[in-house]
Protein backbone atom coordinates (compact mmCIF):
# COMPACT_ATOMS: atom_id res chain seq x y z
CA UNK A 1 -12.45 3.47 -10.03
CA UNK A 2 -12.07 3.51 -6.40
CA UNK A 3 -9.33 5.76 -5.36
CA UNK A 4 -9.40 5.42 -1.47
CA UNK A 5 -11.97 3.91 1.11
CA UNK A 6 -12.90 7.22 1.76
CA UNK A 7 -13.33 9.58 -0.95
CA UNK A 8 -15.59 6.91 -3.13
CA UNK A 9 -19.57 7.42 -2.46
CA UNK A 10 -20.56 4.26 -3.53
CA UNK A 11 -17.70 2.19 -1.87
CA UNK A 12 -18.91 3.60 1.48
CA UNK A 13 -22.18 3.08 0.45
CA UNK A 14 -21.68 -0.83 0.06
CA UNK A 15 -19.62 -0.78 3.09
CA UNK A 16 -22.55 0.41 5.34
CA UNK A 17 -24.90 -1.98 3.96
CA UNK A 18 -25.39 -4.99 5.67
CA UNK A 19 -25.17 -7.97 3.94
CA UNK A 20 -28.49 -10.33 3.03
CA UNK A 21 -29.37 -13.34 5.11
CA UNK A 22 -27.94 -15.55 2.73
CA UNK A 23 -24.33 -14.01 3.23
CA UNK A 24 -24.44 -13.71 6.46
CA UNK A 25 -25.29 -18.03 6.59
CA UNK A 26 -22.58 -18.41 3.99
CA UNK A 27 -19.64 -16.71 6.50
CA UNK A 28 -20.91 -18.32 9.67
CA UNK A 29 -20.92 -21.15 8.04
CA UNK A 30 -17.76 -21.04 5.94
CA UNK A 31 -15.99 -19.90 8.77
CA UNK A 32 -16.77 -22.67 11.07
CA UNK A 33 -16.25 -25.14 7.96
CA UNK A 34 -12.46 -23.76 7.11
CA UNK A 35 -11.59 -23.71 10.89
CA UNK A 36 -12.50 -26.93 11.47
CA UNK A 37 -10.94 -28.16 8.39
CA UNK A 38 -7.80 -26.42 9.33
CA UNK A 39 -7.80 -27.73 12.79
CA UNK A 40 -8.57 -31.18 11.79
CA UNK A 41 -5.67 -31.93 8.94
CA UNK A 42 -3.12 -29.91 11.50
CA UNK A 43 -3.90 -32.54 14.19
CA UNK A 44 -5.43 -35.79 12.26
CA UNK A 45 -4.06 -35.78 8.61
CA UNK A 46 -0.78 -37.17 8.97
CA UNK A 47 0.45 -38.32 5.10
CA UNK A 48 3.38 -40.76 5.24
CA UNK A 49 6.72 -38.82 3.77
CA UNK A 50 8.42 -39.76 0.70
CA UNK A 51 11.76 -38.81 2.36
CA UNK A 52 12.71 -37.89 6.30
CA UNK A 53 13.85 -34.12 5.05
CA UNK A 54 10.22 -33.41 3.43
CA UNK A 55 9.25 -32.74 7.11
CA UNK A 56 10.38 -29.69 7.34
CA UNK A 57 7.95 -26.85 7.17
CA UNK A 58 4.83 -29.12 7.46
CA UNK A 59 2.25 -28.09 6.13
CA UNK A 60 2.95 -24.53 4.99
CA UNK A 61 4.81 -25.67 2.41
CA UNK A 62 1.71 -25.78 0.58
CA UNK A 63 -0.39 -23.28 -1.63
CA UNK A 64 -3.14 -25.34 -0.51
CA UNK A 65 -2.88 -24.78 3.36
CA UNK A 66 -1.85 -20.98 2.64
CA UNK A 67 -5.37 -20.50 0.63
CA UNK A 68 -7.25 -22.67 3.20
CA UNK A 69 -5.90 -20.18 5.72
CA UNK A 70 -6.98 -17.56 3.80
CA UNK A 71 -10.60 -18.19 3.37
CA UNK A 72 -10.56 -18.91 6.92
CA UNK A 73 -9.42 -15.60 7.63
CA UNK A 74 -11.48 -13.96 5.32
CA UNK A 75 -14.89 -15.27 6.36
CA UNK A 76 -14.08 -14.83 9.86
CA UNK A 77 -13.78 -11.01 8.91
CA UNK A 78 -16.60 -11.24 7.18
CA UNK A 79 -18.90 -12.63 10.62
CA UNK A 80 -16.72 -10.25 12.64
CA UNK A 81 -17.47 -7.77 10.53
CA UNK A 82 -21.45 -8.84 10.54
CA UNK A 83 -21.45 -7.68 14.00
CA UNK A 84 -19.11 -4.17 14.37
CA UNK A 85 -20.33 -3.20 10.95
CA UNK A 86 -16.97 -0.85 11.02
CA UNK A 87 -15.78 0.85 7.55
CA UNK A 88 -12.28 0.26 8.42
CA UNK A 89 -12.76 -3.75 8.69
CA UNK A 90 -14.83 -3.91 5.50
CA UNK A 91 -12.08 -1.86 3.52
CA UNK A 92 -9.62 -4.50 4.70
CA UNK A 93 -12.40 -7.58 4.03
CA UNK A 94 -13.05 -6.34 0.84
CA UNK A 95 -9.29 -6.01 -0.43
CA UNK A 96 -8.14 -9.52 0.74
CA UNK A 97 -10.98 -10.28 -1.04
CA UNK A 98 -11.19 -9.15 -4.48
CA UNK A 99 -7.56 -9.01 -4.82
CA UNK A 100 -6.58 -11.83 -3.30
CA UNK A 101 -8.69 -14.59 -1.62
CA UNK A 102 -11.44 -14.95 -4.75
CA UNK A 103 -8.74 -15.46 -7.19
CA UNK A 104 -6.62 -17.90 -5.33
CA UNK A 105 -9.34 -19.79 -4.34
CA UNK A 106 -10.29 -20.04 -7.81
CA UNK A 107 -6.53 -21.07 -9.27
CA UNK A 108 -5.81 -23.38 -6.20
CA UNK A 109 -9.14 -25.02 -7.49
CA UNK A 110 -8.59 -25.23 -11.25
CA UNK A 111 -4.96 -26.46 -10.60
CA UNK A 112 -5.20 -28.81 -8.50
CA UNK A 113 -8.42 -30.56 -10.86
CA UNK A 114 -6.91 -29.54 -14.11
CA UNK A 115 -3.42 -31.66 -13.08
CA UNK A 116 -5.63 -34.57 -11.26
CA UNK A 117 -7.05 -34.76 -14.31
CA UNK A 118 -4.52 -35.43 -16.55
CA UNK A 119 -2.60 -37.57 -14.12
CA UNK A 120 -3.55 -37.84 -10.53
CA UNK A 121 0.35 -39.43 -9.34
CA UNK A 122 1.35 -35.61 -10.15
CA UNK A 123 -0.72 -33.65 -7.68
CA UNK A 124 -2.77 -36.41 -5.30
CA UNK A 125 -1.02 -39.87 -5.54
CA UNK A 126 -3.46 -43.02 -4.50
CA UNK A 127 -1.18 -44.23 -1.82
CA UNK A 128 -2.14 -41.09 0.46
CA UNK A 129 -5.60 -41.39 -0.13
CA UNK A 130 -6.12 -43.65 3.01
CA UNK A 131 -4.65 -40.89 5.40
CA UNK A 132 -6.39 -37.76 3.51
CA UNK A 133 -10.12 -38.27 3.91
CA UNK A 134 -12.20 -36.99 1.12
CA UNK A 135 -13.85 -34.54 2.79
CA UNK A 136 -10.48 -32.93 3.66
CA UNK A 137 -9.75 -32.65 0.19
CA UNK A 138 -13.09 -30.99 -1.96
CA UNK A 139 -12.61 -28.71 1.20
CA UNK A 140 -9.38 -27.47 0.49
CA UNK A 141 -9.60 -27.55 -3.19
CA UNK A 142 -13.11 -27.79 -4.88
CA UNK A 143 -15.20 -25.69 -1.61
CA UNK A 144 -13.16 -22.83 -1.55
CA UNK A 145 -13.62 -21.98 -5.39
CA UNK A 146 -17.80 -22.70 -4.15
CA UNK A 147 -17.78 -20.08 -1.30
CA UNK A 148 -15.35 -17.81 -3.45
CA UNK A 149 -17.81 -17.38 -6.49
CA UNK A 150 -21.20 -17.65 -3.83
CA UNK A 151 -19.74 -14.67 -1.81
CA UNK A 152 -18.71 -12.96 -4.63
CA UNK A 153 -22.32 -13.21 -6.39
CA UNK A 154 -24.34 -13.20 -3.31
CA UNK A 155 -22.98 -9.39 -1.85
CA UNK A 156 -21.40 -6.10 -3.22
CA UNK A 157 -17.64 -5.32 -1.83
CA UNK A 158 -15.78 -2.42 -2.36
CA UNK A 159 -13.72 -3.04 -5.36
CA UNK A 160 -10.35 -1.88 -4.79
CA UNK A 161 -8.79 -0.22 -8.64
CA UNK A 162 -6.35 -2.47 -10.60
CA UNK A 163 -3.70 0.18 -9.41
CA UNK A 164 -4.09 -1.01 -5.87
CA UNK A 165 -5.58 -4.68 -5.94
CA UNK A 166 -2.49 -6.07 -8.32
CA UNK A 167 0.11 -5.49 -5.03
CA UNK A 168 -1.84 -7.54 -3.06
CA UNK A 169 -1.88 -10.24 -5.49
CA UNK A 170 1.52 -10.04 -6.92
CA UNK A 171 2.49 -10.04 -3.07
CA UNK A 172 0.72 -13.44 -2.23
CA UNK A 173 1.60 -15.76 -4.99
CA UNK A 174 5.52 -13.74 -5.57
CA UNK A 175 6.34 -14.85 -1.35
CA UNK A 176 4.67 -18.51 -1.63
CA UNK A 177 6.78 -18.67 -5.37
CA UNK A 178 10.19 -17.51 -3.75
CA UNK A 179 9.41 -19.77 -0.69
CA UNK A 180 8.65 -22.98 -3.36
CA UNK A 181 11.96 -22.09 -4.85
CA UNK A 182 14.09 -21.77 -2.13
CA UNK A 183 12.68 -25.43 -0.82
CA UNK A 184 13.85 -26.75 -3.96
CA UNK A 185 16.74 -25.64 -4.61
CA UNK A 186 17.96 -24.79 -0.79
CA UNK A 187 16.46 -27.63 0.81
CA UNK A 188 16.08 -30.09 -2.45
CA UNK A 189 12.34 -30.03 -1.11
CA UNK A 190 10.18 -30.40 -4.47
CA UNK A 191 7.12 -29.70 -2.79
CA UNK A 192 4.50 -31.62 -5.51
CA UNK A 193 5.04 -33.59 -7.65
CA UNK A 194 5.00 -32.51 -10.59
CA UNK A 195 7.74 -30.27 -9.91
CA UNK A 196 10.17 -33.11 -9.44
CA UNK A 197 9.42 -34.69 -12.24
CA UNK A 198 9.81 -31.62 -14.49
CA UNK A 199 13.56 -30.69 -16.10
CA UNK A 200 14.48 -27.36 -15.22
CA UNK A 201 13.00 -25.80 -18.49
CA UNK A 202 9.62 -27.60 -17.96
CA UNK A 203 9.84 -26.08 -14.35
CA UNK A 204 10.60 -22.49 -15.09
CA UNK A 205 7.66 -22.94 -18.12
CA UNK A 206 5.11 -24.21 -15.28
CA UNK A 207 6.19 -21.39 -12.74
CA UNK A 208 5.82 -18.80 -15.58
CA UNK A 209 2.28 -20.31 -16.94
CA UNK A 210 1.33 -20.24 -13.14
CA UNK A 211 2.12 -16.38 -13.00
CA UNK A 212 0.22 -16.02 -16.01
CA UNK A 213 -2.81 -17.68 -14.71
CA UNK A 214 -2.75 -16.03 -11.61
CA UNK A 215 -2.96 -12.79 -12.54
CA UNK A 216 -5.31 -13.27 -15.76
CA UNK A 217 -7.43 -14.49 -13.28
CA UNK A 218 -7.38 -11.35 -11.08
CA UNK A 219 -8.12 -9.43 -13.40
CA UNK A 220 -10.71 -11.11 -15.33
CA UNK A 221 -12.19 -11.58 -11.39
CA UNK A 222 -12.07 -8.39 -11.13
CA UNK A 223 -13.89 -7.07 -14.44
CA UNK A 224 -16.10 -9.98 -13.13
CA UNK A 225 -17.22 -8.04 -9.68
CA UNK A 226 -17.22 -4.93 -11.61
CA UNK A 227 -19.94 -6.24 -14.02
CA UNK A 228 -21.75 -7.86 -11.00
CA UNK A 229 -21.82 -4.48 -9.47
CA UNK A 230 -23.06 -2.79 -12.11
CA UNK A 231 -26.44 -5.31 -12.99
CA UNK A 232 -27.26 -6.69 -9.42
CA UNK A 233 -26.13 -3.65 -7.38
CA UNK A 234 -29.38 -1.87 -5.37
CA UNK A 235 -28.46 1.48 -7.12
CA UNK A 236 -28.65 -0.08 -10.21
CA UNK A 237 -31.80 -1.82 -9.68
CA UNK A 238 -32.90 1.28 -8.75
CA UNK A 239 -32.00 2.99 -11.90
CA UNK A 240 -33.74 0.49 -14.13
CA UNK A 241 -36.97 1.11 -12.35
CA UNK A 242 -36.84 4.77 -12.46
């Protein structure tokens, strides 16, 4: 396991390579994709609101626009980081990133589909379909899960241990959890859904299955990389043929 950026051969090994062509397309053009996806549903996508207080907050009151953030952030260290080729930057790439972006892009993705597909009025009603253009949406919630899994297969990252990656995750989804809550019950702000239509068992069940998703999927992203590592890594290549 990695102990620190530092003291770990192989994770400063991986940090001074420099990634393969095909990365480097996939963050320039990832990048450029989430920012102008970002840009264009801040300033064009404007969705009618079921009530005058669901205003407040805008769009950060979604897990969606935190995520799409996210990736946009990530990938844009990742072309940054194309350029200065700086250890420091890559430690902090690769920790958003395998503790935090790959998994939530994943969950944001398999949530959103998994409810659409058992009733679409729950997650993405028909009547805002006219002011949410399609390509908006498989952006924000079928994309990111794409460029997730294609980053994580196409280069090697410095795999943070369990001991240190679980924070970052716990930290993400715990603040965007406490700041759902305190819409709903603060502000009465139910902010999908399914949520209002959910009795305050039901709720606390989804919440808790949520959790439990979450993290199952860090970790089993995690053993994931690990595994990737191990067969596609140049070292281990090298191994093989020797």
């Amino acid at each position: 396991m990695m102990r620190n950026g530092s003291s770990d051969p192989k994770s400063a090994l991986k940090m001074s390579e420099a990634p393969p062509k095909l990365a480097k397309l996939l963050h320039i053009s990832a990048f450029l994709t989430y920012a102008y996806t970002i840009y264009y549903s801040h300033t064009k996508v404007n969705v009618p609101l079921p009530y005058p207080e669901f205003a407040y907050a805008g769009k950060a009151k979604y897990l969606t626009q935190w995520n799409l953030y996210l990736s946009g952030l990530y990938f844009g260290l990742c072309v940054l980081q194309n350029l200065l080729r700086s250890k420091s930057l890559a430690r902090v790439r690769d920790y958003i990133f395998c503790s935090v972006s790959l998994p939530s892009s994943i969950f944001v993705t398999i949530l959103f589909w998994g409810i659409y597909a058992v009733d679409r009025e729950l997650i993405f009603p028909k009547e805002i379909e006219p002011y949410y253009p399609n390509w908006v949406n498989h952006c924000s919630h079928t994309l990111i899960a794409f460029t997730a899994i294609s980053e994580a297969l196409l280069y090697s990252h410095g795999i943070p241990s369990n001991r240190k990656a679980l924070p970052g995750i716990l930290a993400w989804f715990g603040f965007y959890l406490v700041w759902v809550l305190y819409l709903g019950v603060s502000r009465g702000i139910w902010v999908y859904q399914v949520m209002r239509v959910l009795e305050p068992a039901g709720l606390t069940a989804f919440f808790l299955g949520c959790t439990v998703a979450v993290l199952s999927l860090h970790l089993t992203c995690h053993a994931l990389l690990r595994v990737r590592d191990s067969l596609l890594s140049p070292q281990a290549k090298q191994q093989k043929v020797g």
